[in-house]
PDB file of N, CA and C in Angstrom:
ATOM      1  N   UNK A   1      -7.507   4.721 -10.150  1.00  0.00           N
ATOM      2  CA  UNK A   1      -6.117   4.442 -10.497  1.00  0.00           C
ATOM      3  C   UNK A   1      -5.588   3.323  -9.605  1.00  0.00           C
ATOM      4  N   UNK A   2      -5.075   2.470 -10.195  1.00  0.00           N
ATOM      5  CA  UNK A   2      -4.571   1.235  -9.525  1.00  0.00           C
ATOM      6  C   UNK A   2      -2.678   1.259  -9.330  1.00  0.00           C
ATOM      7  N   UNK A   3      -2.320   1.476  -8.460  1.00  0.00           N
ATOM      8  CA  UNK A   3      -0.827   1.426  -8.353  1.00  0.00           C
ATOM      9  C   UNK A   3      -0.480   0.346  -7.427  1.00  0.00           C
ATOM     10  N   UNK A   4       0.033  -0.569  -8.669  1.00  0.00           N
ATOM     11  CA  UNK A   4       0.898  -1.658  -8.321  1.00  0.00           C
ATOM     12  C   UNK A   4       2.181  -2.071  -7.402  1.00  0.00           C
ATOM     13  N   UNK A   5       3.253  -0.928  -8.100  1.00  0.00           N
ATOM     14  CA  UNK A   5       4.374  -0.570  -7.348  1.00  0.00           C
ATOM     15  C   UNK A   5       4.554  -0.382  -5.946  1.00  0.00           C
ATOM     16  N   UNK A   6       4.953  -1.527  -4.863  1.00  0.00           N
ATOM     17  CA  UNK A   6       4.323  -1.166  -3.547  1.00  0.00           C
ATOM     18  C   UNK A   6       5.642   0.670  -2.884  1.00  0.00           C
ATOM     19  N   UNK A   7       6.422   0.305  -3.637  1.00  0.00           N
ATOM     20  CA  UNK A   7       7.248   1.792  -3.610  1.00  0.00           C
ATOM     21  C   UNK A   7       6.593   2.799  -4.214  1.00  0.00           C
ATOM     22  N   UNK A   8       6.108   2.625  -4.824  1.00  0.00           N
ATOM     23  CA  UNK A   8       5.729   3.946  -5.313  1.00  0.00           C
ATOM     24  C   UNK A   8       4.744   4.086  -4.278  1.00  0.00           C
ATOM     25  N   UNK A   9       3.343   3.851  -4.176  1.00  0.00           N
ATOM     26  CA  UNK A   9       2.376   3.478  -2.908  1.00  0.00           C
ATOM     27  C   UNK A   9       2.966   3.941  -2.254  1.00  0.00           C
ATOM     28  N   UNK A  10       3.929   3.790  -1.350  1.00  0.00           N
ATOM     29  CA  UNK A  10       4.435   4.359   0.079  1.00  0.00           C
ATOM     30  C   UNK A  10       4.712   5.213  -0.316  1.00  0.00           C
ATOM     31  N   UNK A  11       5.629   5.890  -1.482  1.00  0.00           N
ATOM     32  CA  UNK A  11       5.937   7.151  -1.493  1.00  0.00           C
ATOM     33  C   UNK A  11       4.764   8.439  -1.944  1.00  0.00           C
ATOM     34  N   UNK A  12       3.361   7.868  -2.736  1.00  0.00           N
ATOM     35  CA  UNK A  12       2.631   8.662  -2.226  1.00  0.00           C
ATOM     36  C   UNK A  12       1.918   8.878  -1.142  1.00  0.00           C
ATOM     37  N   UNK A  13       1.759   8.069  -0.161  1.00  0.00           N
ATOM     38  CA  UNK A  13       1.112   7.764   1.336  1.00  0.00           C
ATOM     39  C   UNK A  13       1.946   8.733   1.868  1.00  0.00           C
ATOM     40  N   UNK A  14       3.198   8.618   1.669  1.00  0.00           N
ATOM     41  CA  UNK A  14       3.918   9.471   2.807  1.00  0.00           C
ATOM     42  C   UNK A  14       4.202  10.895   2.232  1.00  0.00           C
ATOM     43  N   UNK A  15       4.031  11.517   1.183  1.00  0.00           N
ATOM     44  CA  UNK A  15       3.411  12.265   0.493  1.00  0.00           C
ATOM     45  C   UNK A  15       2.619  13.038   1.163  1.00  0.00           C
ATOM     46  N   UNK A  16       1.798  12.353   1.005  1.00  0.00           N
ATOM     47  CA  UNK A  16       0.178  12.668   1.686  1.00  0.00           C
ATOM     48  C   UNK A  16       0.363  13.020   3.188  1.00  0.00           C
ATOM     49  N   UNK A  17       0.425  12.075   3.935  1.00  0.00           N
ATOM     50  CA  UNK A  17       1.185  12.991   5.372  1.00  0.00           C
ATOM     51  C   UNK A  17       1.612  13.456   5.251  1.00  0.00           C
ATOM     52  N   UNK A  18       3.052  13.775   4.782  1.00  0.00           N
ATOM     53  CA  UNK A  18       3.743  15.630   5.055  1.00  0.00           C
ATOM     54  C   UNK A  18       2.516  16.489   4.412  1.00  0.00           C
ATOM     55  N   UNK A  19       2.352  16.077   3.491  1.00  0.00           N
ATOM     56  CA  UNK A  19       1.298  17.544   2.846  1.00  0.00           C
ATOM     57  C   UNK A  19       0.536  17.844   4.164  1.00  0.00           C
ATOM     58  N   UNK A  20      -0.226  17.125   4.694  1.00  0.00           N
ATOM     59  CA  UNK A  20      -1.423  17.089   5.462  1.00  0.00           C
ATOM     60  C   UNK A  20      -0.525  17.325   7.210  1.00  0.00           C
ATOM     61  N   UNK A  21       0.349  17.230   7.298  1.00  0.00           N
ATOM     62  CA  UNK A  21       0.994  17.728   8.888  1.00  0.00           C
ATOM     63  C   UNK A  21       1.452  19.132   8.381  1.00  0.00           C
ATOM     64  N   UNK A  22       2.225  19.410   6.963  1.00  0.00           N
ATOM     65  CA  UNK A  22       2.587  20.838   6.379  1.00  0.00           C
ATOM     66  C   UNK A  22       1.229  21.672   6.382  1.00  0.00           C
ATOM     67  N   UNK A  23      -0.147  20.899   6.002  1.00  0.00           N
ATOM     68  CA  UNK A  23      -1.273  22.367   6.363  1.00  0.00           C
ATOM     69  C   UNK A  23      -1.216  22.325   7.789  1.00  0.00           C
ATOM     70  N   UNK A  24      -1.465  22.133   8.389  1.00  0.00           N
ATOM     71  CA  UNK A  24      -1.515  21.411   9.955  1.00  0.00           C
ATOM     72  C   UNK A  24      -1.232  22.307  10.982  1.00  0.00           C
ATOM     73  N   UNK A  25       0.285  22.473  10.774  1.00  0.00           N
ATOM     74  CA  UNK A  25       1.451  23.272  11.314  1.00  0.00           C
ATOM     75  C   UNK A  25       0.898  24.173  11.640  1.00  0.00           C
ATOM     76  N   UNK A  26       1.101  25.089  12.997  1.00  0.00           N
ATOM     77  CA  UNK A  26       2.033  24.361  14.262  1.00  0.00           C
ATOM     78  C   UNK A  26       1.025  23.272  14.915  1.00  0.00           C
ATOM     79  N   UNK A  27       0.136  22.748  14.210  1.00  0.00           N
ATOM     80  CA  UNK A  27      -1.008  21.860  14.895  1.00  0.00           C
ATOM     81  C   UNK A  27      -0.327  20.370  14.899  1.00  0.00           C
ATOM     82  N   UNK A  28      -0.983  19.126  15.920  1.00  0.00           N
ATOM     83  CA  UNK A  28      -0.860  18.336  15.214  1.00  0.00           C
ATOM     84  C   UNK A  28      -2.274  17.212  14.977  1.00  0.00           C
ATOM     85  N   UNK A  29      -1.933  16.154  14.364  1.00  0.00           N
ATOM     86  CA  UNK A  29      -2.650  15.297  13.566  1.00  0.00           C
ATOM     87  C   UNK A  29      -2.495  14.088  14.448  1.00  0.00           C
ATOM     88  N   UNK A  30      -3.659  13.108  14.502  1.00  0.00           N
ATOM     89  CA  UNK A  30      -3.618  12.224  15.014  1.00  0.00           C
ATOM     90  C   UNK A  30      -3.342  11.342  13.810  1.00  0.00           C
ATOM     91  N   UNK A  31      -2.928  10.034  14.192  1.00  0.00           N
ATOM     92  CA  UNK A  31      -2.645   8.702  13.385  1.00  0.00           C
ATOM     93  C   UNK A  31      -4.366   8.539  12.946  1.00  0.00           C
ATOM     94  N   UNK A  32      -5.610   8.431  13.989  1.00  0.00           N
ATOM     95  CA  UNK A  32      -6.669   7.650  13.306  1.00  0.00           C
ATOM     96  C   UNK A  32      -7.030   9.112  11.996  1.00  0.00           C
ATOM     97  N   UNK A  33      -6.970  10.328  12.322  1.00  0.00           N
ATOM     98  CA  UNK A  33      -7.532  11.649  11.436  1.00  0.00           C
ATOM     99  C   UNK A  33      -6.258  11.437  10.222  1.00  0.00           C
ATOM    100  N   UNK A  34      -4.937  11.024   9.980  1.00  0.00           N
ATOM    101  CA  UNK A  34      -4.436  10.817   9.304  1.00  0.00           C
ATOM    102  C   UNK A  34      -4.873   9.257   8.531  1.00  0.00           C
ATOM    103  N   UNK A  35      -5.360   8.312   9.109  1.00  0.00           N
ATOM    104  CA  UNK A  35      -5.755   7.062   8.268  1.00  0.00           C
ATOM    105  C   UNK A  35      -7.232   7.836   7.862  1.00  0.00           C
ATOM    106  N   UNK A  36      -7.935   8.682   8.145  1.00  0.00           N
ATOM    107  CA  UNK A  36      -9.247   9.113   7.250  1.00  0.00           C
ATOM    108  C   UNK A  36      -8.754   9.684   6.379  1.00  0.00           C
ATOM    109  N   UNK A  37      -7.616  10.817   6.454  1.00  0.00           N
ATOM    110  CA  UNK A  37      -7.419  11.296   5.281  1.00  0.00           C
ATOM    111  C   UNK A  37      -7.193  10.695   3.917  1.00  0.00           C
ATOM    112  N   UNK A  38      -6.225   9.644   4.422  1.00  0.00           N
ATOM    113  CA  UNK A  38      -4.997   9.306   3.477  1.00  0.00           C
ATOM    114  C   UNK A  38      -5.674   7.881   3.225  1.00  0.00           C
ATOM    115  N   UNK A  39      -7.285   7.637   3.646  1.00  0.00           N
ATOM    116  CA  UNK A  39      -7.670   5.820   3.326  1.00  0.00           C
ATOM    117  C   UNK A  39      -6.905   5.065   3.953  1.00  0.00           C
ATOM    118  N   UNK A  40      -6.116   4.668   4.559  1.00  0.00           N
ATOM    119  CA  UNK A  40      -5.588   3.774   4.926  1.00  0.00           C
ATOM    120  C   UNK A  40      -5.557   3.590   6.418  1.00  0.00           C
ATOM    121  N   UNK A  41      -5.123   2.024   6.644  1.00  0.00           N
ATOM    122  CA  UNK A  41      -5.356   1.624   7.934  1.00  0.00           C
ATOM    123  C   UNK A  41      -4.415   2.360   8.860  1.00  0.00           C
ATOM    124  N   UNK A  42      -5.072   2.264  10.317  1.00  0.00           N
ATOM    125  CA  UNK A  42      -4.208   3.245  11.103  1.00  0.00           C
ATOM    126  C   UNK A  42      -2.497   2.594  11.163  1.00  0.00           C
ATOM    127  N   UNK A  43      -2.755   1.416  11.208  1.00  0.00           N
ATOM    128  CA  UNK A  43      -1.272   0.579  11.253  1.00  0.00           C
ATOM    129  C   UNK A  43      -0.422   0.930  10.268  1.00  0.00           C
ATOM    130  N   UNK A  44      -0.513   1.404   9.105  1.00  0.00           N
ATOM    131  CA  UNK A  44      -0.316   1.346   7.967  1.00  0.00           C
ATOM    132  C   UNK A  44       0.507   2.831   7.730  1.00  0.00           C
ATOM    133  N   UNK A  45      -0.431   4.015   8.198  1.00  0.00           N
ATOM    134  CA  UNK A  45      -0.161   5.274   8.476  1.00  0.00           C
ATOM    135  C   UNK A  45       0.710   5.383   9.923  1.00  0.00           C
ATOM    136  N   UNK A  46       0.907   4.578  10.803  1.00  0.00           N
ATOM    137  CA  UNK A  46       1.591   4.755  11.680  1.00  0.00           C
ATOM    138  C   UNK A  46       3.349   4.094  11.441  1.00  0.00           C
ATOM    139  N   UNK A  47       3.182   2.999  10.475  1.00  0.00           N
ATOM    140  CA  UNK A  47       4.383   2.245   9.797  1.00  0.00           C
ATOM    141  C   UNK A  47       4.751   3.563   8.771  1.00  0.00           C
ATOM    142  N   UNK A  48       4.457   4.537   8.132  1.00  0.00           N
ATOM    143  CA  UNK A  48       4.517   5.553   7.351  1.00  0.00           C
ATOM    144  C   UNK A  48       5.240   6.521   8.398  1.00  0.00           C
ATOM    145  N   UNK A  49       4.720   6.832   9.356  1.00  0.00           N
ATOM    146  CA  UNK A  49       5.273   7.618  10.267  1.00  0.00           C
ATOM    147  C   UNK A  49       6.369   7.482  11.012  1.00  0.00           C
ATOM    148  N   UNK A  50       6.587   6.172  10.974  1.00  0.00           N
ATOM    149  CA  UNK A  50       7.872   5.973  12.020  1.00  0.00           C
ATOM    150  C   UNK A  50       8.682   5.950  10.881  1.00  0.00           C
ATOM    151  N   UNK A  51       8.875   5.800   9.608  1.00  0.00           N
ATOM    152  CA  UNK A  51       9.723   5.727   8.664  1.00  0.00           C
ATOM    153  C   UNK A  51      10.032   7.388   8.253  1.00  0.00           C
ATOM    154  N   UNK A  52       9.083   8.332   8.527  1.00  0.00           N
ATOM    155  CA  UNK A  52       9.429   9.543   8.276  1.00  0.00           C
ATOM    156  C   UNK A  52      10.237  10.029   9.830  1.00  0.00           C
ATOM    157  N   UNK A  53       9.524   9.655  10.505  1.00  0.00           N
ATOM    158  CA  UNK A  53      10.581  10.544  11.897  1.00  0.00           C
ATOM    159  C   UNK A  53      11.908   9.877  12.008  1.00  0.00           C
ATOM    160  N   UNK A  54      12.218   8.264  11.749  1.00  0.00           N
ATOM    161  CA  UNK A  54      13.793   8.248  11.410  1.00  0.00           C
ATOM    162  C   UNK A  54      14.154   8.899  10.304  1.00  0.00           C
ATOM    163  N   UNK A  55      13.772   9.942   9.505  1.00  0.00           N
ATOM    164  CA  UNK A  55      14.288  10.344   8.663  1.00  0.00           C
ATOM    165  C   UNK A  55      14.073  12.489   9.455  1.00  0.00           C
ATOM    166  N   UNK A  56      13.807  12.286  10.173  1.00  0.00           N
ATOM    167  CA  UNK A  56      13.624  13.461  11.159  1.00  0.00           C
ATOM    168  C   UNK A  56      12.942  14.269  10.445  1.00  0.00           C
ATOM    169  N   UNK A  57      12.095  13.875   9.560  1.00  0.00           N
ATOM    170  CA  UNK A  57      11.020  14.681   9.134  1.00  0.00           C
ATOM    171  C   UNK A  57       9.619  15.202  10.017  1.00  0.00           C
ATOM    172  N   UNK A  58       9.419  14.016  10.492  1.00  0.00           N
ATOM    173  CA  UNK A  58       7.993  14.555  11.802  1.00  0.00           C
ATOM    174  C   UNK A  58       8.725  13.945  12.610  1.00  0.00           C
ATOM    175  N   UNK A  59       8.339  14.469  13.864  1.00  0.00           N
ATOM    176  CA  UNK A  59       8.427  14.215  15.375  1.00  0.00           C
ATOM    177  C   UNK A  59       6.346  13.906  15.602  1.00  0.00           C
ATOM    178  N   UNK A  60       6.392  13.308  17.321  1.00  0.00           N
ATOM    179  CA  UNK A  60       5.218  12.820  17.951  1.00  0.00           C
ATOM    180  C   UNK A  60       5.041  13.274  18.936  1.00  0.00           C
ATOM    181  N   UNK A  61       3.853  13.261  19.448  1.00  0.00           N
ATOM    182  CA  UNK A  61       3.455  13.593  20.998  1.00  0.00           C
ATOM    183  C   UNK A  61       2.578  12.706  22.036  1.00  0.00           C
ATOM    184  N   UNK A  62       2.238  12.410  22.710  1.00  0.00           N
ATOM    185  CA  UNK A  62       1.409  11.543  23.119  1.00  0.00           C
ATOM    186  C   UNK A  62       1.930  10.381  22.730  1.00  0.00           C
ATOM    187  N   UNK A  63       2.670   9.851  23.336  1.00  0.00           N
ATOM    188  CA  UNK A  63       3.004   8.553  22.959  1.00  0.00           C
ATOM    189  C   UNK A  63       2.932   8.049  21.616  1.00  0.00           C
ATOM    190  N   UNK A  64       3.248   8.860  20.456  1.00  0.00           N
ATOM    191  CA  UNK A  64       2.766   8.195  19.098  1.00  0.00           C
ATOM    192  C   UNK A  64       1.619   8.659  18.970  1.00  0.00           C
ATOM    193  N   UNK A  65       0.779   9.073  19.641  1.00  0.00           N
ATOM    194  CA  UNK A  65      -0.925   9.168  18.846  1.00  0.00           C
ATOM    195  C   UNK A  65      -1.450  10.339  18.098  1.00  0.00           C
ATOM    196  N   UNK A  66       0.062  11.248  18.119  1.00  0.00           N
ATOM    197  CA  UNK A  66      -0.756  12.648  17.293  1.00  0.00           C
ATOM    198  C   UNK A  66       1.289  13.033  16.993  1.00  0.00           C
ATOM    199  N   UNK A  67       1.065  13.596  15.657  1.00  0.00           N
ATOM    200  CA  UNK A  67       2.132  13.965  15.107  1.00  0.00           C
ATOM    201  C   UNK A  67       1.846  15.564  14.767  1.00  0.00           C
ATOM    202  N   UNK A  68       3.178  15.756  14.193  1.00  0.00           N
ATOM    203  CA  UNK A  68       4.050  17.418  13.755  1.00  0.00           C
ATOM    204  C   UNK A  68       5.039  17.391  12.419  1.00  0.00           C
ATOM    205  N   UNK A  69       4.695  18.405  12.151  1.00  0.00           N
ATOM    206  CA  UNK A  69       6.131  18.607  10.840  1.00  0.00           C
ATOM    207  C   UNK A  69       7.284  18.961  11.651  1.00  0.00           C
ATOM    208  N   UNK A  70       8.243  18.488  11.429  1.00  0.00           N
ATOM    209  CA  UNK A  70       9.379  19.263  11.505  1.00  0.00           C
ATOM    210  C   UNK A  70       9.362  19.902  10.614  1.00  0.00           C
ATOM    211  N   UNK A  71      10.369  21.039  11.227  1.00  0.00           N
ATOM    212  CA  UNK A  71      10.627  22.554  10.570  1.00  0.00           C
ATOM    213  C   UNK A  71      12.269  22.524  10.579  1.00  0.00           C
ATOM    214  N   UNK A  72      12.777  22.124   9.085  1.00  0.00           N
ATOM    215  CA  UNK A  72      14.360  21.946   9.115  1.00  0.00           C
ATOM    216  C   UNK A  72      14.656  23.219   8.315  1.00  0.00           C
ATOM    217  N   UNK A  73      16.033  24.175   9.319  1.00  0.00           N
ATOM    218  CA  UNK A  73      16.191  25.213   8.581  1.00  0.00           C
ATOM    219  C   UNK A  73      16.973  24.769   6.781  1.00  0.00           C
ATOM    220  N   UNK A  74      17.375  25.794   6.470  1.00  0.00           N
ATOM    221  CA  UNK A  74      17.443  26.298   5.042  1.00  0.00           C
ATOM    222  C   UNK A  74      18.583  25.098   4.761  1.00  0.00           C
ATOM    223  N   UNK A  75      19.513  24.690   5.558  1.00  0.00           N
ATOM    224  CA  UNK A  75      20.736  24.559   5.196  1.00  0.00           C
ATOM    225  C   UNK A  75      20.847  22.605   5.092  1.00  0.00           C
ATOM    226  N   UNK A  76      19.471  22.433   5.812  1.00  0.00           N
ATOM    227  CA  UNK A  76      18.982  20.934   6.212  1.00  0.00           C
ATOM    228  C   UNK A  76      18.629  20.728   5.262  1.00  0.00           C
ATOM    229  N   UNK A  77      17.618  21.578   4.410  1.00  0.00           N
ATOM    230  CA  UNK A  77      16.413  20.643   3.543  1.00  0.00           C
ATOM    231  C   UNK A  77      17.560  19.756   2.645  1.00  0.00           C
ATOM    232  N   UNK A  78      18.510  20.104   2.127  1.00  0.00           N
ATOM    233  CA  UNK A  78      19.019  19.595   0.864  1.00  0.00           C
ATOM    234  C   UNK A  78      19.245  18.082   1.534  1.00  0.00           C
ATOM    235  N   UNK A  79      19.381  17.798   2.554  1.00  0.00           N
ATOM    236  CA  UNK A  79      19.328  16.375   2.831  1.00  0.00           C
ATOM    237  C   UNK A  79      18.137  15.558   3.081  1.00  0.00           C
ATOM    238  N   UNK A  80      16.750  16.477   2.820  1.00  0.00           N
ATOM    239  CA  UNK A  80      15.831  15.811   3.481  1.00  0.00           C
ATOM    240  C   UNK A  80      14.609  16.342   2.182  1.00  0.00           C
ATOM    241  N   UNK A  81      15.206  16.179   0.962  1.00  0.00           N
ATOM    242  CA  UNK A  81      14.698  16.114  -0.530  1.00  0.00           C
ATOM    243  C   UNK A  81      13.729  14.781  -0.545  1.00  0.00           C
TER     244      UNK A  81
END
């Protein structure tokens, strides 16, 4: 499958990380074990990541090199659809 749409693309990439930090949980994931998953370059998955934690979806540890789901209670999610 070839997807053109570079929006759409990011929105399944980043997709793909929450799914993959949501099995994870309470574990976390490194950026290079997240670019094996998800095919893509580590730069690429790490530009994915900083766009989800300003959206306070994952938080990091190690300086950036291994991530987490946030866990937003009941009353959060509706902003973070």
């Amino acid at each position: 499958m070839s997807i053109k749409d570079p929006k759409q693309y990011a929105a399944i990439i980043s997709g793909k990380i929450l799914e993959f930090l949501e099995r994870a949980f309470p574990n976390t994931i490194s950026v290079d074990e997240l670019s094996r998953l998800t095919e893509c370059e580590p730069q690429l998955v790490y530009d994915f990541l900083r766009d989800l934690y300003s959206r306070n979806l994952v938080n990091f540890y190690d300086n950036g090199n291994n991530w987490i789901r946030n866990i937003i209670n009941h009353q959060d999610e509706k902003t973070h659809g």
